[in-house]
N, C-alpha and C. Protein backbone atom coordinates (compact mmCIF):
# COMPACT_ATOMS: atom_id res chain seq x y z
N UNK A 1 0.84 -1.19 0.00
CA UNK A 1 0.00 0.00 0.00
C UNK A 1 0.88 1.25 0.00
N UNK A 2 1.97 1.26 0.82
CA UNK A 2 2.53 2.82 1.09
C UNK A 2 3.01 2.83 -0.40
N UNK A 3 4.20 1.85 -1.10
CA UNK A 3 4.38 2.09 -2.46
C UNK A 3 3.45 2.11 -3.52
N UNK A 4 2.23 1.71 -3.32
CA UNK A 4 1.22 2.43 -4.42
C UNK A 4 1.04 3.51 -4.06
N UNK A 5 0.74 4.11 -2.84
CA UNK A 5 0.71 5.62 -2.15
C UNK A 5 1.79 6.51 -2.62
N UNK A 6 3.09 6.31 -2.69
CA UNK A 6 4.53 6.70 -3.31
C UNK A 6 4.28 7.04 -4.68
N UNK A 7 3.89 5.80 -5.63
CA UNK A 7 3.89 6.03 -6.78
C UNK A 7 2.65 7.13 -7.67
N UNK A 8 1.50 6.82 -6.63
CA UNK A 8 0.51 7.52 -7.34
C UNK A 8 0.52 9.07 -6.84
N UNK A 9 1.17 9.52 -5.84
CA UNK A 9 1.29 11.01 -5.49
C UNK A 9 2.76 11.11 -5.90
N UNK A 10 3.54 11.08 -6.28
CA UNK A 10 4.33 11.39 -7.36
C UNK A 10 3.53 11.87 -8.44
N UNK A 11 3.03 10.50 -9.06
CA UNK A 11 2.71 10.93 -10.38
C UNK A 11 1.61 12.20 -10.03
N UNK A 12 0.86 12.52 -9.25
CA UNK A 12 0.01 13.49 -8.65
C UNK A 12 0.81 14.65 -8.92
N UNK A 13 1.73 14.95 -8.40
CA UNK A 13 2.87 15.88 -8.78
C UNK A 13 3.78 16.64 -9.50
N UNK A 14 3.90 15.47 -10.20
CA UNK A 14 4.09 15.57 -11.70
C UNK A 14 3.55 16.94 -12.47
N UNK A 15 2.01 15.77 -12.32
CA UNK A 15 1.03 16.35 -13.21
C UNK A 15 1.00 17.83 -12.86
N UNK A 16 0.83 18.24 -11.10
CA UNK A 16 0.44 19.66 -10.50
C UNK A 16 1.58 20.44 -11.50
N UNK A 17 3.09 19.75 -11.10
CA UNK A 17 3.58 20.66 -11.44
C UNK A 17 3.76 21.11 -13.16
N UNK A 18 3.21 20.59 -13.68
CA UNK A 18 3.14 20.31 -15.15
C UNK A 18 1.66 21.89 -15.33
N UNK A 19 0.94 21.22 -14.73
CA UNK A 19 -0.18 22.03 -15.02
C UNK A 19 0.12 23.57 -14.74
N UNK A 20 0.68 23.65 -13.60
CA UNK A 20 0.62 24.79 -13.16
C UNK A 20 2.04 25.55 -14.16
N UNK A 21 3.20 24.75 -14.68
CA UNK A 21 4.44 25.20 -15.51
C UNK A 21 3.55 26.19 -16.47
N UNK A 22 2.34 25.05 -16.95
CA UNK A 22 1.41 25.30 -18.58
C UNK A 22 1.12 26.74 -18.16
N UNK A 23 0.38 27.41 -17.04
CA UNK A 23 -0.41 28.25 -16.23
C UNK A 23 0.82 29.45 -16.68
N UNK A 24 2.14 29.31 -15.90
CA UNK A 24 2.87 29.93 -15.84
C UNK A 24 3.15 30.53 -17.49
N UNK A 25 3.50 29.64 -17.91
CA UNK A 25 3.80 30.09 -19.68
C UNK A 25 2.42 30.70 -20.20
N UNK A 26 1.18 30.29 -20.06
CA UNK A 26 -0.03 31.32 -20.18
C UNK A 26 -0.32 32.70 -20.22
N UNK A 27 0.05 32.36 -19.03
CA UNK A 27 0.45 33.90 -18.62
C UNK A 27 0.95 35.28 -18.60
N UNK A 28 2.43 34.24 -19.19
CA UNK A 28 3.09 35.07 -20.12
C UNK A 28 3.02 35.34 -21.21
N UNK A 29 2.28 34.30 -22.05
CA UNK A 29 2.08 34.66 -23.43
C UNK A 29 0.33 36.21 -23.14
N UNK A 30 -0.46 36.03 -22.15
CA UNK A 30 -1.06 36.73 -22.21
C UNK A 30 -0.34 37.84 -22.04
N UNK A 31 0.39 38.10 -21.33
CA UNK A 31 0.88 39.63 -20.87
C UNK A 31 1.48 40.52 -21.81
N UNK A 32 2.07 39.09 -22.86
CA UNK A 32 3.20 39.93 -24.44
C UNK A 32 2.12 39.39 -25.53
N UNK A 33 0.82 39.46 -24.93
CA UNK A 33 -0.31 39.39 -26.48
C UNK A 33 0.20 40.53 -27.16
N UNK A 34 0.01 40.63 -28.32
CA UNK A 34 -0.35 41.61 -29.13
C UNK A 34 -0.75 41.30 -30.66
N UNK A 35 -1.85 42.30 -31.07
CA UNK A 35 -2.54 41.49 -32.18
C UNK A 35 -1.65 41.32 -33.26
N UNK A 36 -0.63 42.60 -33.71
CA UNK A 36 0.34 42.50 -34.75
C UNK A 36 1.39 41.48 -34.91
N UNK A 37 1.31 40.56 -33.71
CA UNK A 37 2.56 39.57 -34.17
C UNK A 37 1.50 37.95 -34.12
N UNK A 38 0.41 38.66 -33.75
CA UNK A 38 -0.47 36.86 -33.59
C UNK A 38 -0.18 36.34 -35.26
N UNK A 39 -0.15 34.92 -35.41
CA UNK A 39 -0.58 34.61 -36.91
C UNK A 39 -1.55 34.21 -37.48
N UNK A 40 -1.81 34.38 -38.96
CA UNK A 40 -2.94 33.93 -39.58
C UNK A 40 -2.68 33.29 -40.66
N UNK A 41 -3.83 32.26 -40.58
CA UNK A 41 -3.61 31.41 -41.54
C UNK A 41 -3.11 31.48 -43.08
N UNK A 42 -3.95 32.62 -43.39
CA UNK A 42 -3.83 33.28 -44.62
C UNK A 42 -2.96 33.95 -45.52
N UNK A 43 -1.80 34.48 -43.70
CA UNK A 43 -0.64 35.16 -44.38
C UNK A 43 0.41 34.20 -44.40
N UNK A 44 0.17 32.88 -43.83
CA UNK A 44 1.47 31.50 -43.49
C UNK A 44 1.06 30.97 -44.73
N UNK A 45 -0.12 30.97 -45.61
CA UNK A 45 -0.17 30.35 -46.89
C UNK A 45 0.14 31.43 -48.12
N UNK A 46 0.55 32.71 -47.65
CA UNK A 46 0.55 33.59 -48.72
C UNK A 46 -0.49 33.85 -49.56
N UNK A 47 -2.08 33.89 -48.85
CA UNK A 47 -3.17 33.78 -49.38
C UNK A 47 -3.31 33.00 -50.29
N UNK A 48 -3.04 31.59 -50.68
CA UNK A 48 -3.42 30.59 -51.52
C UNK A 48 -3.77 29.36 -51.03
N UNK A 49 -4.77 28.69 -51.30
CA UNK A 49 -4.82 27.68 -50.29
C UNK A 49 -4.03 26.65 -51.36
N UNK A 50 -4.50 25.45 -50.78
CA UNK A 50 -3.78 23.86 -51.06
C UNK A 50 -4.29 24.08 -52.96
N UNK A 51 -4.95 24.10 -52.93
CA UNK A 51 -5.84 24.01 -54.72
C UNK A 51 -5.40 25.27 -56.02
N UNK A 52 -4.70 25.89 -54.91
CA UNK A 52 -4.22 27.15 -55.42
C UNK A 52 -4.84 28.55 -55.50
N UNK A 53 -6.54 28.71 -55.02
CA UNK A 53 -7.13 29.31 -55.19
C UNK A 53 -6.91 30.45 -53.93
N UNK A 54 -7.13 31.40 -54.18
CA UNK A 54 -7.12 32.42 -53.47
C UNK A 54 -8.36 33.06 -52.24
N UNK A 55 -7.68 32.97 -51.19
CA UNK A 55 -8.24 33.09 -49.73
C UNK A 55 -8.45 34.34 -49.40
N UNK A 56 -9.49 34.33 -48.58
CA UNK A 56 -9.89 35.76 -48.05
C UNK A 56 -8.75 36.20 -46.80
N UNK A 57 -8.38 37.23 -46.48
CA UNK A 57 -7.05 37.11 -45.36
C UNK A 57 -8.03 37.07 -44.03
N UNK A 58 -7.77 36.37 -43.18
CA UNK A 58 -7.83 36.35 -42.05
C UNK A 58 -7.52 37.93 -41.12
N UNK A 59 -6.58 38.12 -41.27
CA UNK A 59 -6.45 39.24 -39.99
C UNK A 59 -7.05 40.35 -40.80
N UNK A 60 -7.29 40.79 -41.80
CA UNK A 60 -8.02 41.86 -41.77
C UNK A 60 -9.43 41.70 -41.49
N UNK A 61 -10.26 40.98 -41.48
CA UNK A 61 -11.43 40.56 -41.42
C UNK A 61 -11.15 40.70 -39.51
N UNK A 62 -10.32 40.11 -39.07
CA UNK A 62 -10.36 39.72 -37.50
C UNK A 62 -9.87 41.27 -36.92
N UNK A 63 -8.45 42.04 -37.48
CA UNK A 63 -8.80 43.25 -37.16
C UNK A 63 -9.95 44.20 -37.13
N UNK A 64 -10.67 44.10 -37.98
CA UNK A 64 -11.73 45.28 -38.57
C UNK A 64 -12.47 44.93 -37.62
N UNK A 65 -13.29 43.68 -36.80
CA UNK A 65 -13.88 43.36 -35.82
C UNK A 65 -13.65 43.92 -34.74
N UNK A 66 -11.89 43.59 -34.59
CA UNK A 66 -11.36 44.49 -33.36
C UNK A 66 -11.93 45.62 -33.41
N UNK A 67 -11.21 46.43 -34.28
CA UNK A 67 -11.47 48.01 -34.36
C UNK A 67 -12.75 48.04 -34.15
N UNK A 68 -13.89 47.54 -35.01
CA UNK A 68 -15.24 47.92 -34.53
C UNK A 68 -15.98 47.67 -32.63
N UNK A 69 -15.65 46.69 -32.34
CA UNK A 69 -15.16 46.16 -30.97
C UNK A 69 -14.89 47.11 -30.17
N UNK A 70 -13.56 47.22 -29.85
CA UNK A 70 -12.70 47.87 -29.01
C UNK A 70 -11.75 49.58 -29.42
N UNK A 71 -12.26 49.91 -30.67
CA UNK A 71 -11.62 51.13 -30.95
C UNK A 71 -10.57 51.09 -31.91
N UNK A 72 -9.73 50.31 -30.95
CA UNK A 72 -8.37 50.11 -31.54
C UNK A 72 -7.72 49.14 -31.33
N UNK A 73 -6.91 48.15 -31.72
CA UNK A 73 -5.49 47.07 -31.67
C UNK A 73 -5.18 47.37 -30.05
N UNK A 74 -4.49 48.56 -29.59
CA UNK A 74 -4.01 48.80 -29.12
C UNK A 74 -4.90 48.48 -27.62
N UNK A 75 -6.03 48.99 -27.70
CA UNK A 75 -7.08 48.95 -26.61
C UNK A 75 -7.26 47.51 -26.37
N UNK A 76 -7.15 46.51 -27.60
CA UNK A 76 -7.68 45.46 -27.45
C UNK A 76 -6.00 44.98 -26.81
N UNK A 77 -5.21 45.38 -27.31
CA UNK A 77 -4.05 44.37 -26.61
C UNK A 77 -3.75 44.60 -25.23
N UNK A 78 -4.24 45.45 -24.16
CA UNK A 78 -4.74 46.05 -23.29
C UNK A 78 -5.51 45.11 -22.33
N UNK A 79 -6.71 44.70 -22.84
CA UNK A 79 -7.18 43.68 -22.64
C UNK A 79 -6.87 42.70 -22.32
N UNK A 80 -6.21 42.45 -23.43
CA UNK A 80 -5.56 41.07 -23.26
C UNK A 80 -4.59 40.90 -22.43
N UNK A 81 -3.82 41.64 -22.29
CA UNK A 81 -2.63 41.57 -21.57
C UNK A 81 -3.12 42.26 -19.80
N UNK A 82 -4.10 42.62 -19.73
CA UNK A 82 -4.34 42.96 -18.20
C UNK A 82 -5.54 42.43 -17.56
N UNK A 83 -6.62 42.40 -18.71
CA UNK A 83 -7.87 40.92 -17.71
C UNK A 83 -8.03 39.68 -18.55
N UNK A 84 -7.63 39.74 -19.63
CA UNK A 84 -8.19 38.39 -19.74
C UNK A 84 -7.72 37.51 -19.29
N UNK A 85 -6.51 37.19 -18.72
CA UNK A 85 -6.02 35.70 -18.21
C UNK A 85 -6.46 35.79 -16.80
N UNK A 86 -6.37 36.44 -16.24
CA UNK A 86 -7.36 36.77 -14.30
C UNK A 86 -8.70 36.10 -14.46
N UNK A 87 -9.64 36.22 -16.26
CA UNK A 87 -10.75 36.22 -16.38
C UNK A 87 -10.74 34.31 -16.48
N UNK A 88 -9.63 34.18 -17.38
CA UNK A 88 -9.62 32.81 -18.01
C UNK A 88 -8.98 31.79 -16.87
N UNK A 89 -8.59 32.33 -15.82
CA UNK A 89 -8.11 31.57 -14.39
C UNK A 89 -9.21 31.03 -13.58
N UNK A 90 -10.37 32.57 -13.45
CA UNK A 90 -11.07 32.09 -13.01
C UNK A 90 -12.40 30.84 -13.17
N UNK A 91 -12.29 30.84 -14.98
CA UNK A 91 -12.95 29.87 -15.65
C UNK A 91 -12.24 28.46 -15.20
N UNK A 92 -11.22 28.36 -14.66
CA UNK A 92 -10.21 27.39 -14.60
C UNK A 92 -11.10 26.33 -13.04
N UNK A 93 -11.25 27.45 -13.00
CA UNK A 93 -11.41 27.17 -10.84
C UNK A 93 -10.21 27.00 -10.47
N UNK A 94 -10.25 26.95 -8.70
CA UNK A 94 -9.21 27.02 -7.98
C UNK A 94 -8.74 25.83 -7.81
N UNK A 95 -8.92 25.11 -8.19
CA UNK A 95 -8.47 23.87 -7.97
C UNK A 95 -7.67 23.16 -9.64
N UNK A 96 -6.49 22.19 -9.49
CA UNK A 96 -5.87 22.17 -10.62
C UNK A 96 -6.29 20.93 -11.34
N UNK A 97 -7.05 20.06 -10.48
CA UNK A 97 -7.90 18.62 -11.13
C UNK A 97 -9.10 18.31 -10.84
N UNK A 98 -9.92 17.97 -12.29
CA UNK A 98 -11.51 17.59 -11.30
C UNK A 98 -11.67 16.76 -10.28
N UNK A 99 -12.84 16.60 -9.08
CA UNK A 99 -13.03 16.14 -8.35
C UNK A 99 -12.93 14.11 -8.64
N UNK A 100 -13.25 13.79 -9.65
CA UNK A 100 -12.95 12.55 -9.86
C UNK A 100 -11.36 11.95 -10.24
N UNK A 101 -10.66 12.71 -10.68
CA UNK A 101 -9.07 12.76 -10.88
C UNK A 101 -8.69 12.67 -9.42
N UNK A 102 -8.78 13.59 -8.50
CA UNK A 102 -8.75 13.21 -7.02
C UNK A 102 -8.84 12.52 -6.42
N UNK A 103 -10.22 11.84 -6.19
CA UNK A 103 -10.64 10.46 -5.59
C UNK A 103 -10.10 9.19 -6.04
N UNK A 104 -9.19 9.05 -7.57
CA UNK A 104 -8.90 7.87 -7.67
C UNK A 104 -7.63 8.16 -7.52
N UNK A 105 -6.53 9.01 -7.62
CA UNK A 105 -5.38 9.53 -6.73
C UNK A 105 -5.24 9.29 -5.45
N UNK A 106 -6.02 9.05 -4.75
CA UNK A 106 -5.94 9.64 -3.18
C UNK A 106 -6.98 7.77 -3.05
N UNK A 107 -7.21 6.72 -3.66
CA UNK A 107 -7.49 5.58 -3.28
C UNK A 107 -6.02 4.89 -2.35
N UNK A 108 -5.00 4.80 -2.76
CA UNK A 108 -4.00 4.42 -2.10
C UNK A 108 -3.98 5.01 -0.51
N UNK A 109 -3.94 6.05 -0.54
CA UNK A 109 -4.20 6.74 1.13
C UNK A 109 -5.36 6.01 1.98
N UNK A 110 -6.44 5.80 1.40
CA UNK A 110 -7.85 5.46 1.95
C UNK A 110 -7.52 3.55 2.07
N UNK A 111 -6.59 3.04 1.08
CA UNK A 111 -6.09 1.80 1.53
C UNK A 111 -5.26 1.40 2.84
N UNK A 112 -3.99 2.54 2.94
CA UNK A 112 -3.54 2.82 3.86
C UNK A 112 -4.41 2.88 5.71
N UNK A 113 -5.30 3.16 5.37
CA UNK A 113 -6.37 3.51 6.53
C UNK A 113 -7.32 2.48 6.93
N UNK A 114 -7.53 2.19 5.54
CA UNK A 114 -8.30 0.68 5.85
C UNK A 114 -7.50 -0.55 6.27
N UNK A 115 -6.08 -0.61 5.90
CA UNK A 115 -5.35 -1.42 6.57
C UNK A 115 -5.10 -1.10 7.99
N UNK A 116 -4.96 -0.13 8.61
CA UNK A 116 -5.09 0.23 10.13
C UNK A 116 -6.27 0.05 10.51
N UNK A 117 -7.24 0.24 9.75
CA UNK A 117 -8.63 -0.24 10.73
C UNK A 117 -8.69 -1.66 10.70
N UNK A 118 -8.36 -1.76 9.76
CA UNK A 118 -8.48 -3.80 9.59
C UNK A 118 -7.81 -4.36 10.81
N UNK A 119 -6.22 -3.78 11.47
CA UNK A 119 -5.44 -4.42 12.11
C UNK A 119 -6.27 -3.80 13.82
N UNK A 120 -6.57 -2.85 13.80
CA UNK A 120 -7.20 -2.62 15.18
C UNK A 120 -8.66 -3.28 15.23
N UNK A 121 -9.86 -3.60 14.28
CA UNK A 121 -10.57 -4.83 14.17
C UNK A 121 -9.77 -5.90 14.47
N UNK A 122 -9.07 -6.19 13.84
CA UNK A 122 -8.52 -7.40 14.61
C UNK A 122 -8.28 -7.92 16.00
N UNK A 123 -7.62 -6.55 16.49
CA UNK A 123 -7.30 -6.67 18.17
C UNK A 123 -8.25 -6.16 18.68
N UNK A 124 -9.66 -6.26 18.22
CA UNK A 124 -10.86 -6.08 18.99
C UNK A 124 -10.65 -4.79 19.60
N UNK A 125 -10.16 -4.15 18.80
CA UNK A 125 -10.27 -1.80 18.90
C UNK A 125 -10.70 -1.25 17.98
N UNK A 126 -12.45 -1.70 18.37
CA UNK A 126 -13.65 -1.37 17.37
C UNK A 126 -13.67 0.06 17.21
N UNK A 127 -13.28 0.77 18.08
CA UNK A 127 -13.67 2.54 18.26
C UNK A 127 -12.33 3.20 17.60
N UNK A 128 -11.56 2.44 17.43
CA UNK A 128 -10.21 2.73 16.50
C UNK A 128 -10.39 2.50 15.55
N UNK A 129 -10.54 1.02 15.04
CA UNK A 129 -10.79 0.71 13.63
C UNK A 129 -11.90 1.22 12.83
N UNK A 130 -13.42 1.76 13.85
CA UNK A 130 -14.05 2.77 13.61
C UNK A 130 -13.80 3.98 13.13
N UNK A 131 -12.54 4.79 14.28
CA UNK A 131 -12.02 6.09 13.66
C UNK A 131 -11.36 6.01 12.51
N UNK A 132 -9.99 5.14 12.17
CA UNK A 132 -9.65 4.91 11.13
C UNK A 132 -10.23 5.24 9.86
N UNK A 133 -11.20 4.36 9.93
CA UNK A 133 -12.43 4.07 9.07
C UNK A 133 -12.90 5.82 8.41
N UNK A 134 -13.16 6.05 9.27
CA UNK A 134 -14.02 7.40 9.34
C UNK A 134 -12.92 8.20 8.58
N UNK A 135 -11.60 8.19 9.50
CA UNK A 135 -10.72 9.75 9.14
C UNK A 135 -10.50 9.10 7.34
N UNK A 136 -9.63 7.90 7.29
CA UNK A 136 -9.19 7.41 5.96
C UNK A 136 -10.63 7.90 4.98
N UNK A 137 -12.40 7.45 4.93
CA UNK A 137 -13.19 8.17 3.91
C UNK A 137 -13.01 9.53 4.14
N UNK A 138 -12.94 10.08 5.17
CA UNK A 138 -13.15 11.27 5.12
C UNK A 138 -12.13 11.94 4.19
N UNK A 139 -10.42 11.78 4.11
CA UNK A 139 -9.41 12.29 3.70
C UNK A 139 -9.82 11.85 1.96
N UNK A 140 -10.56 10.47 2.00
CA UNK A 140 -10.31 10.30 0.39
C UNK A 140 -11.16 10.88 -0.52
N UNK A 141 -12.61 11.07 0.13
CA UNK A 141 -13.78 11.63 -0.60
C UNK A 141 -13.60 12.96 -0.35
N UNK A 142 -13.47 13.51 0.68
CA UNK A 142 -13.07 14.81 1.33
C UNK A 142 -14.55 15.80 1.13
């Protein structure tokens, strides 16, 4: 049990710290948005598609929105770079894994517990192997 406990909060860890690296680089790419260096499809094909035929451009169509939008590029990169990732964090929730990613993470711990209640059942320490019982669901379902 403790080395499935070892292995699966590691890998728990991993992942946090993985997720939260992703968060970090987010972040930064929000803060150095700006619309003039984003790319578009249209200008990476030199307005031609695969058939050879000629494409409508992307960023002027997506600027002119801006501008009608927000005024200006400038206003909009503004935006971007000062609420939208605060906005898109909070879409995130505070927490870095859903509630079911958790519970099967955190089964090894709740094994751990059930093996202490098992061994104080045994020595007839019902109100132990009781608590056990109790604290180990409580920590795993939480």
């Amino acid at each position: 049990v403790g080395g499935s406990s070892f292995v699966m909060l590691t890998l728990l860890v991993r992942l946090l710290r993985r997720y939260h690296r992703s968060l970090k680089m987010l972040r930064k790419d929000f803060r150095t948005f700006m619309v003039d260096r984003a790319g578009c499809f249209c200008c990476n094909e030199a307005n031609h598609h695969l058939q050879g035929c000629t494409i409508l451009c992307d960023r002027e169509l997506v600027e002119g929105c801006i501008m009608t939008w927000f005024g200006s590029t400038e206003k909009f990169n503004q935006v971007v770079q000062q609420t939208l990732f605060n906005t898109f964090s909070t879409q995130l929730g505070k927490v870095a894994f859903p509630y079911h990613i958790m519970v099967l993470a955190l089964v090894p711990s709740f094994w751990a517990f059930m093996d202490l209640a098992g061994s104080y059942w045994i020595a007839e320490e019902y109100d132990l192997a009781l608590s056990q019982f109790c604290i180990g669901l409580a920590l795993w379902i939480g």
